[in-house]
N, C-alpha and C. Protein backbone atom coordinates (compact mmCIF):
# COMPACT_ATOMS: atom_id res chain seq x y z
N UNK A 1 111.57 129.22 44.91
CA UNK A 1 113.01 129.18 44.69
C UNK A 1 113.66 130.27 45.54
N UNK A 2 114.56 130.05 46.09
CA UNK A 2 115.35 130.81 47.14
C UNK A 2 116.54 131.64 46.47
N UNK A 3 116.66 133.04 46.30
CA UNK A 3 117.61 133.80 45.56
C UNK A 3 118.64 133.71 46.16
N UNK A 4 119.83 133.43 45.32
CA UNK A 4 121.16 133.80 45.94
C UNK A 4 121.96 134.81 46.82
N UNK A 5 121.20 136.05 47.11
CA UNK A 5 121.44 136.30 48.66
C UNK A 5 120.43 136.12 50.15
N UNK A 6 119.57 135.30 49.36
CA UNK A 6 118.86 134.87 50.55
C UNK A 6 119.52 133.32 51.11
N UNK A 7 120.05 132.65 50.24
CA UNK A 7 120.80 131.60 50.42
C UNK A 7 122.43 132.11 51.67
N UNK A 8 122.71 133.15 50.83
CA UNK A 8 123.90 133.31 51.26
C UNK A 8 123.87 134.32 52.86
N UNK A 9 122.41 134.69 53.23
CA UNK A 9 122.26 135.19 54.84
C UNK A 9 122.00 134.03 55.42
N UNK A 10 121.25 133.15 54.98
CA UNK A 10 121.19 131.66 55.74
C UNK A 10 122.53 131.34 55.88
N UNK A 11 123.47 131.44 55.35
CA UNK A 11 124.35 130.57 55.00
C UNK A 11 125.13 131.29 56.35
N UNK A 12 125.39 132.43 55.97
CA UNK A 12 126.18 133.65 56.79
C UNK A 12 125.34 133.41 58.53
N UNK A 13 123.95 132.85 58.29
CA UNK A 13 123.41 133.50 59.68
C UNK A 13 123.75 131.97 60.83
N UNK A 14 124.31 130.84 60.12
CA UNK A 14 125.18 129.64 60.48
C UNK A 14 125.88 130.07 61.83
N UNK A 15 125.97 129.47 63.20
CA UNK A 15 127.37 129.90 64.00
C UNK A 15 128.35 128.53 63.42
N UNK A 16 128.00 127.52 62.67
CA UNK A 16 129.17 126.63 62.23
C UNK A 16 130.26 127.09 61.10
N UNK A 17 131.30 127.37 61.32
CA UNK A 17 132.30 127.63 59.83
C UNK A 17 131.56 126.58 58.88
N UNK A 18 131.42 127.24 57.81
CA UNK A 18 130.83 126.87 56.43
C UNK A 18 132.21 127.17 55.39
N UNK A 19 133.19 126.25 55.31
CA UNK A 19 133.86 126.86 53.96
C UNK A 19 133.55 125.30 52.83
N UNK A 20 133.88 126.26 51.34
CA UNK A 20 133.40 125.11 50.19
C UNK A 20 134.46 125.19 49.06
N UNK A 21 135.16 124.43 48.64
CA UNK A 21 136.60 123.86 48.12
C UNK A 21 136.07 123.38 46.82
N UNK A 22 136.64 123.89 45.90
CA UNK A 22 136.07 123.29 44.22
C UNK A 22 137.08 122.02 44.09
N UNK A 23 136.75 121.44 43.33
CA UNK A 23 137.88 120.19 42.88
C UNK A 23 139.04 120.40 42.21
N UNK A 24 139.67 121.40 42.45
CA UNK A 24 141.33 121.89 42.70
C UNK A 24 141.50 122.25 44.40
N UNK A 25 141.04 121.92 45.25
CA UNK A 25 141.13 122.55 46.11
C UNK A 25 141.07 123.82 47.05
N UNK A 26 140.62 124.65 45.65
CA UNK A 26 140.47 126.20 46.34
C UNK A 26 139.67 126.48 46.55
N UNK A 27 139.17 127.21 47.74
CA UNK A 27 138.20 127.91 48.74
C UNK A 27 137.63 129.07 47.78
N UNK A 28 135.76 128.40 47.69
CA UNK A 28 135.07 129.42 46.48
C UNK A 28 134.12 130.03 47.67
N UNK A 29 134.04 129.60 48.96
CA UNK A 29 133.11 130.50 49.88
C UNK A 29 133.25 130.47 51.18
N UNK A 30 133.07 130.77 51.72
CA UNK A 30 133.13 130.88 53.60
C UNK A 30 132.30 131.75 53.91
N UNK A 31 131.58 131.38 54.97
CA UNK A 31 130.69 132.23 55.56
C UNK A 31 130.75 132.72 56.99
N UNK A 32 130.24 134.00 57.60
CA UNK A 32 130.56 134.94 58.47
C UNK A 32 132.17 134.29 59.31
N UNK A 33 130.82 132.39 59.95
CA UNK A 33 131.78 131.67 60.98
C UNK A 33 132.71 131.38 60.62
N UNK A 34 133.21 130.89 59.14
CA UNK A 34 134.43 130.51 58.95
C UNK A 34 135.15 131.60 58.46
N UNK A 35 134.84 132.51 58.51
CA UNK A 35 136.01 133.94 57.86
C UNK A 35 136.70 134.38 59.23
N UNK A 36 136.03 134.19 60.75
CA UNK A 36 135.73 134.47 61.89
C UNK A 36 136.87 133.23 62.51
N UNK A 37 136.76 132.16 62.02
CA UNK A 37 137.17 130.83 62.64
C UNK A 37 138.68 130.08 61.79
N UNK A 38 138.31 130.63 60.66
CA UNK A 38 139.52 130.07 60.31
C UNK A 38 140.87 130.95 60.32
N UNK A 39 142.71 130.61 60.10
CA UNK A 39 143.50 131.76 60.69
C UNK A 39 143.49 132.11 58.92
N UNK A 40 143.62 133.72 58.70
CA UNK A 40 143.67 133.83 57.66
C UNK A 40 142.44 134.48 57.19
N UNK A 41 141.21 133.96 57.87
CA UNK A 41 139.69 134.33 57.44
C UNK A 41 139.93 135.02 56.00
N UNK A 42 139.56 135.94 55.97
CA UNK A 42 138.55 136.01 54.13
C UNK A 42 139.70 135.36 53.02
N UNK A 43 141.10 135.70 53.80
CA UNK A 43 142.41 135.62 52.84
C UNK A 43 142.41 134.73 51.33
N UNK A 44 141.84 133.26 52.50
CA UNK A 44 141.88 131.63 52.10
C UNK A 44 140.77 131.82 51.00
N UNK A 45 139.72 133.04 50.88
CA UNK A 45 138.91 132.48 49.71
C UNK A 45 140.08 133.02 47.79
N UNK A 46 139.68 131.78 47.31
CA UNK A 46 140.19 132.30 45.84
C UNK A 46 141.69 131.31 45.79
N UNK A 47 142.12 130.97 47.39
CA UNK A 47 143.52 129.82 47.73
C UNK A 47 143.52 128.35 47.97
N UNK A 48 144.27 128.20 47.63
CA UNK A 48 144.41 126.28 47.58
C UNK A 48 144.49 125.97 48.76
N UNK A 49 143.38 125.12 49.67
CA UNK A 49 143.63 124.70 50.84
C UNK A 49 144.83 123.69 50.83
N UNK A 50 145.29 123.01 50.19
CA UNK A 50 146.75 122.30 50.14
C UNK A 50 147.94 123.41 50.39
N UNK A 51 147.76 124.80 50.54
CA UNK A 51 148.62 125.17 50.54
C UNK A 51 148.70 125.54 51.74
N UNK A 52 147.52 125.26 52.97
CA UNK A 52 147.62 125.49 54.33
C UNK A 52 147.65 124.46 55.20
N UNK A 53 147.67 123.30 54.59
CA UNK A 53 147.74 121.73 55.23
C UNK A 53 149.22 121.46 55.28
N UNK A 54 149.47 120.63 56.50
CA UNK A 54 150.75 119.90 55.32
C UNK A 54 151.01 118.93 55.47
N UNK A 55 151.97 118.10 54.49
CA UNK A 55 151.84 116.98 53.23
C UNK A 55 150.63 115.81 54.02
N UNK A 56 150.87 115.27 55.36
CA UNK A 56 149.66 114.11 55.54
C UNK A 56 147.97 114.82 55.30
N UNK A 57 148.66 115.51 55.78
CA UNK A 57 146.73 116.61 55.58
C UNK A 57 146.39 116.68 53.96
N UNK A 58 147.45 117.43 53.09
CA UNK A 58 147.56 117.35 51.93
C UNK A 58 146.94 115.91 50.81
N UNK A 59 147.83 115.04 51.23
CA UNK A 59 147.85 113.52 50.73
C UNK A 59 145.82 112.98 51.51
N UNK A 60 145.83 113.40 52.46
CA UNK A 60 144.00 113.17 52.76
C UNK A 60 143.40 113.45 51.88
N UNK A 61 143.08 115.02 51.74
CA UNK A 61 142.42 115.44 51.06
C UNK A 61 142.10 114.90 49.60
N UNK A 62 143.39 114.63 49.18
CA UNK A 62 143.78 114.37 47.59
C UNK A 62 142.98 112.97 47.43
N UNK A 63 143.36 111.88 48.57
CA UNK A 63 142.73 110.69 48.87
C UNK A 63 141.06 110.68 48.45
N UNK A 64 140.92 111.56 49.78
CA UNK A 64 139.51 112.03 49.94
C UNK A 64 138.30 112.31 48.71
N UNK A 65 139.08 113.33 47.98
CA UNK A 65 138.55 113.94 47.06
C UNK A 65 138.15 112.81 46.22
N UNK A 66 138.99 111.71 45.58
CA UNK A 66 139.28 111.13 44.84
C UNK A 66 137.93 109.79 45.03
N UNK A 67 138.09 109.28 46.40
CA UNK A 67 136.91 108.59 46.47
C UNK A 67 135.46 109.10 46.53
N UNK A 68 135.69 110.24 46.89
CA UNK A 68 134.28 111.13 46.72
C UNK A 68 133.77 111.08 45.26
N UNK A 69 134.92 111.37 44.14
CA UNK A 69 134.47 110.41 42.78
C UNK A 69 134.14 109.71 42.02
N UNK A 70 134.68 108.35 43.38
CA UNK A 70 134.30 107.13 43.08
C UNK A 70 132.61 106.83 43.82
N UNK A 71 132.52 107.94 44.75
CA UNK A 71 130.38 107.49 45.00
C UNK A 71 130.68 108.10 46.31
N UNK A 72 131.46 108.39 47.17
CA UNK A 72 131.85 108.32 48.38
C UNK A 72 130.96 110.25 48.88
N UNK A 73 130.11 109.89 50.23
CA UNK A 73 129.30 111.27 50.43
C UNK A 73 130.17 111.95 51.30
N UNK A 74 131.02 111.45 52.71
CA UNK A 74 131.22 111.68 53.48
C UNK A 74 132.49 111.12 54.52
N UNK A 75 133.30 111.96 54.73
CA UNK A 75 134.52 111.13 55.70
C UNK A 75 134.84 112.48 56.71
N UNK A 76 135.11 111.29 57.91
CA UNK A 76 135.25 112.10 59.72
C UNK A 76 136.76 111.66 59.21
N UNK A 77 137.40 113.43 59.18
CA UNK A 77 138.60 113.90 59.09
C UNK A 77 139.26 114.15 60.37
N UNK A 78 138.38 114.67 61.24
CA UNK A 78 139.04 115.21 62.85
C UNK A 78 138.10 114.87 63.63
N UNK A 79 138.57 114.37 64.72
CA UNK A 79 138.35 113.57 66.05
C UNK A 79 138.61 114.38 67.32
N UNK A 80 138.23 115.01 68.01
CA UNK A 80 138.61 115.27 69.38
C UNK A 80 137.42 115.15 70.72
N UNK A 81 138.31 116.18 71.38
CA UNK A 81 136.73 115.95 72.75
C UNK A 81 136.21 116.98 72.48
N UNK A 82 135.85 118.06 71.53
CA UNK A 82 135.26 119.29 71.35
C UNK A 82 134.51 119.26 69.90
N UNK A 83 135.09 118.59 68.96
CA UNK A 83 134.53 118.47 67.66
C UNK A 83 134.36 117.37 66.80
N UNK A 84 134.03 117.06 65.81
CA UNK A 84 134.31 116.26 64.73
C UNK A 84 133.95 116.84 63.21
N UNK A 85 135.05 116.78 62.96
CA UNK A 85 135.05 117.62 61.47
C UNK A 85 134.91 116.64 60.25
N UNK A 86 133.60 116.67 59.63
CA UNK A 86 133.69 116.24 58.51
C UNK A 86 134.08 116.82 56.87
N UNK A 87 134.57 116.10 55.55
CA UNK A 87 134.65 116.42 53.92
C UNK A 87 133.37 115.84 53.44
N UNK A 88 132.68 116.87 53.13
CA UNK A 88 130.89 116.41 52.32
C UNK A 88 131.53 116.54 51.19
N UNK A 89 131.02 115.68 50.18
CA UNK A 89 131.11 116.09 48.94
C UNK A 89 129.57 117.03 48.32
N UNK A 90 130.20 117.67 47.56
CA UNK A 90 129.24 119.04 46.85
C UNK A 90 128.67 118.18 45.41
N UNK A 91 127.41 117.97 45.09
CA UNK A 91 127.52 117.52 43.86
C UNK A 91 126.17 118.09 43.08
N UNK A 92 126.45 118.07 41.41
CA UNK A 92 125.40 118.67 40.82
C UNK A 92 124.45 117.76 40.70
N UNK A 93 123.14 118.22 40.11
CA UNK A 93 122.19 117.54 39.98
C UNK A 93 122.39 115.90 39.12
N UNK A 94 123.34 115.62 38.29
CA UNK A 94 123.62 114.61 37.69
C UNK A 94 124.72 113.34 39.14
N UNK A 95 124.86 114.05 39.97
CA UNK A 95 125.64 113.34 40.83
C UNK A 95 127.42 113.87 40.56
N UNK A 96 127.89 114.71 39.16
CA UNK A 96 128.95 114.87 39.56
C UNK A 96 129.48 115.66 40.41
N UNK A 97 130.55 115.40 41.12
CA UNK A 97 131.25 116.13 42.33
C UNK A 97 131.86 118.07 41.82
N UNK A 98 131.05 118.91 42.29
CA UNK A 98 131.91 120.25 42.40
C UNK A 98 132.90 120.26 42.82
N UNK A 99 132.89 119.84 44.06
CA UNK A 99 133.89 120.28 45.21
C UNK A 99 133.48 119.77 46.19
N UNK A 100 133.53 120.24 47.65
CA UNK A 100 133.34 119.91 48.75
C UNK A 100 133.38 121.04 50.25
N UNK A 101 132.79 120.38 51.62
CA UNK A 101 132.83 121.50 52.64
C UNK A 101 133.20 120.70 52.90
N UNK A 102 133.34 121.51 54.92
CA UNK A 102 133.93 121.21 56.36
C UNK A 102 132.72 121.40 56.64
N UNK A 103 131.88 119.87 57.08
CA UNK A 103 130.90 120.03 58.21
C UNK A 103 131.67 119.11 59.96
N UNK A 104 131.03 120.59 60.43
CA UNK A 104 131.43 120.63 62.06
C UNK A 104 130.28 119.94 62.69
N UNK A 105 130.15 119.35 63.65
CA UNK A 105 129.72 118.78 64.76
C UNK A 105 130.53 118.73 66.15
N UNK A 106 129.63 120.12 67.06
CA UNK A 106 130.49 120.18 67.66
C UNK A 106 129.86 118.96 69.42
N UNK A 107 131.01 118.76 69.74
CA UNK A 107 130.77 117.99 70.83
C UNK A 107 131.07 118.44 72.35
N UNK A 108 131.46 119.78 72.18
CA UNK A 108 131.44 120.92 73.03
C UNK A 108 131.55 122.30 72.52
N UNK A 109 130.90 122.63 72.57
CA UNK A 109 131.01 123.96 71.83
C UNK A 109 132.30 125.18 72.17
N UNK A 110 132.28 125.97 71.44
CA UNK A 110 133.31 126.41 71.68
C UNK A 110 133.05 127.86 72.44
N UNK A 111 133.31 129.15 73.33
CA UNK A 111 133.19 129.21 74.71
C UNK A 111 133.01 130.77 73.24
């Protein structure tokens, strides 16, 4: 079994932003890359990511979240020539939903 700060240097030793959103929307972790990557870094943990979107971004998420309830693992949120940002859903051992991340795939990395 892997202790919770050995989890959390893996997590930290990531170059992908790692942040994780409970099912209110607020940011319960970020690691090194995303404190580094996102504007705001450590600020956003403990804050409602709805409160840094706005309303179509907002109305996604809410979407998002919602089918992630209904069974749903995974949706490509952002599209470009450098990335693709996915919403994982987070779930406990019974299958219900915590919350959720931002997994990155990057398609050029960033410099």
């Amino acid at each position: 079994m892997v202790d919770r700060l050995t989890l959390l240097a893996i997590l930290d030793s990531l170059p992908d932003p790692i942040l994780v959103a409970d099912t209110d929307h607020v940011t319960r972790y970020m690691n090194r890359a995303a404190i580094d990557f996102y504007t705001g870094g450590a600020d956003l943990i403990s804050r409602s990511l709805l409160d840094c979107h706005n309303d179509q971004s907002q109305r996604e998420m809410v979407e998002i979240l919602a089918a992630m309830h209904a069974g749903e693992q995974e949706r490509l949120i952002t599209l470009t020539d450098e990335k693709r940002v996915y919403m994982r859903a987070v779930r406990d051992p019974d299958g219900k939903v915590l919350g959720y991340y931002e997994r990155y795939e990057w398609l050029k990395k960033p410099a």
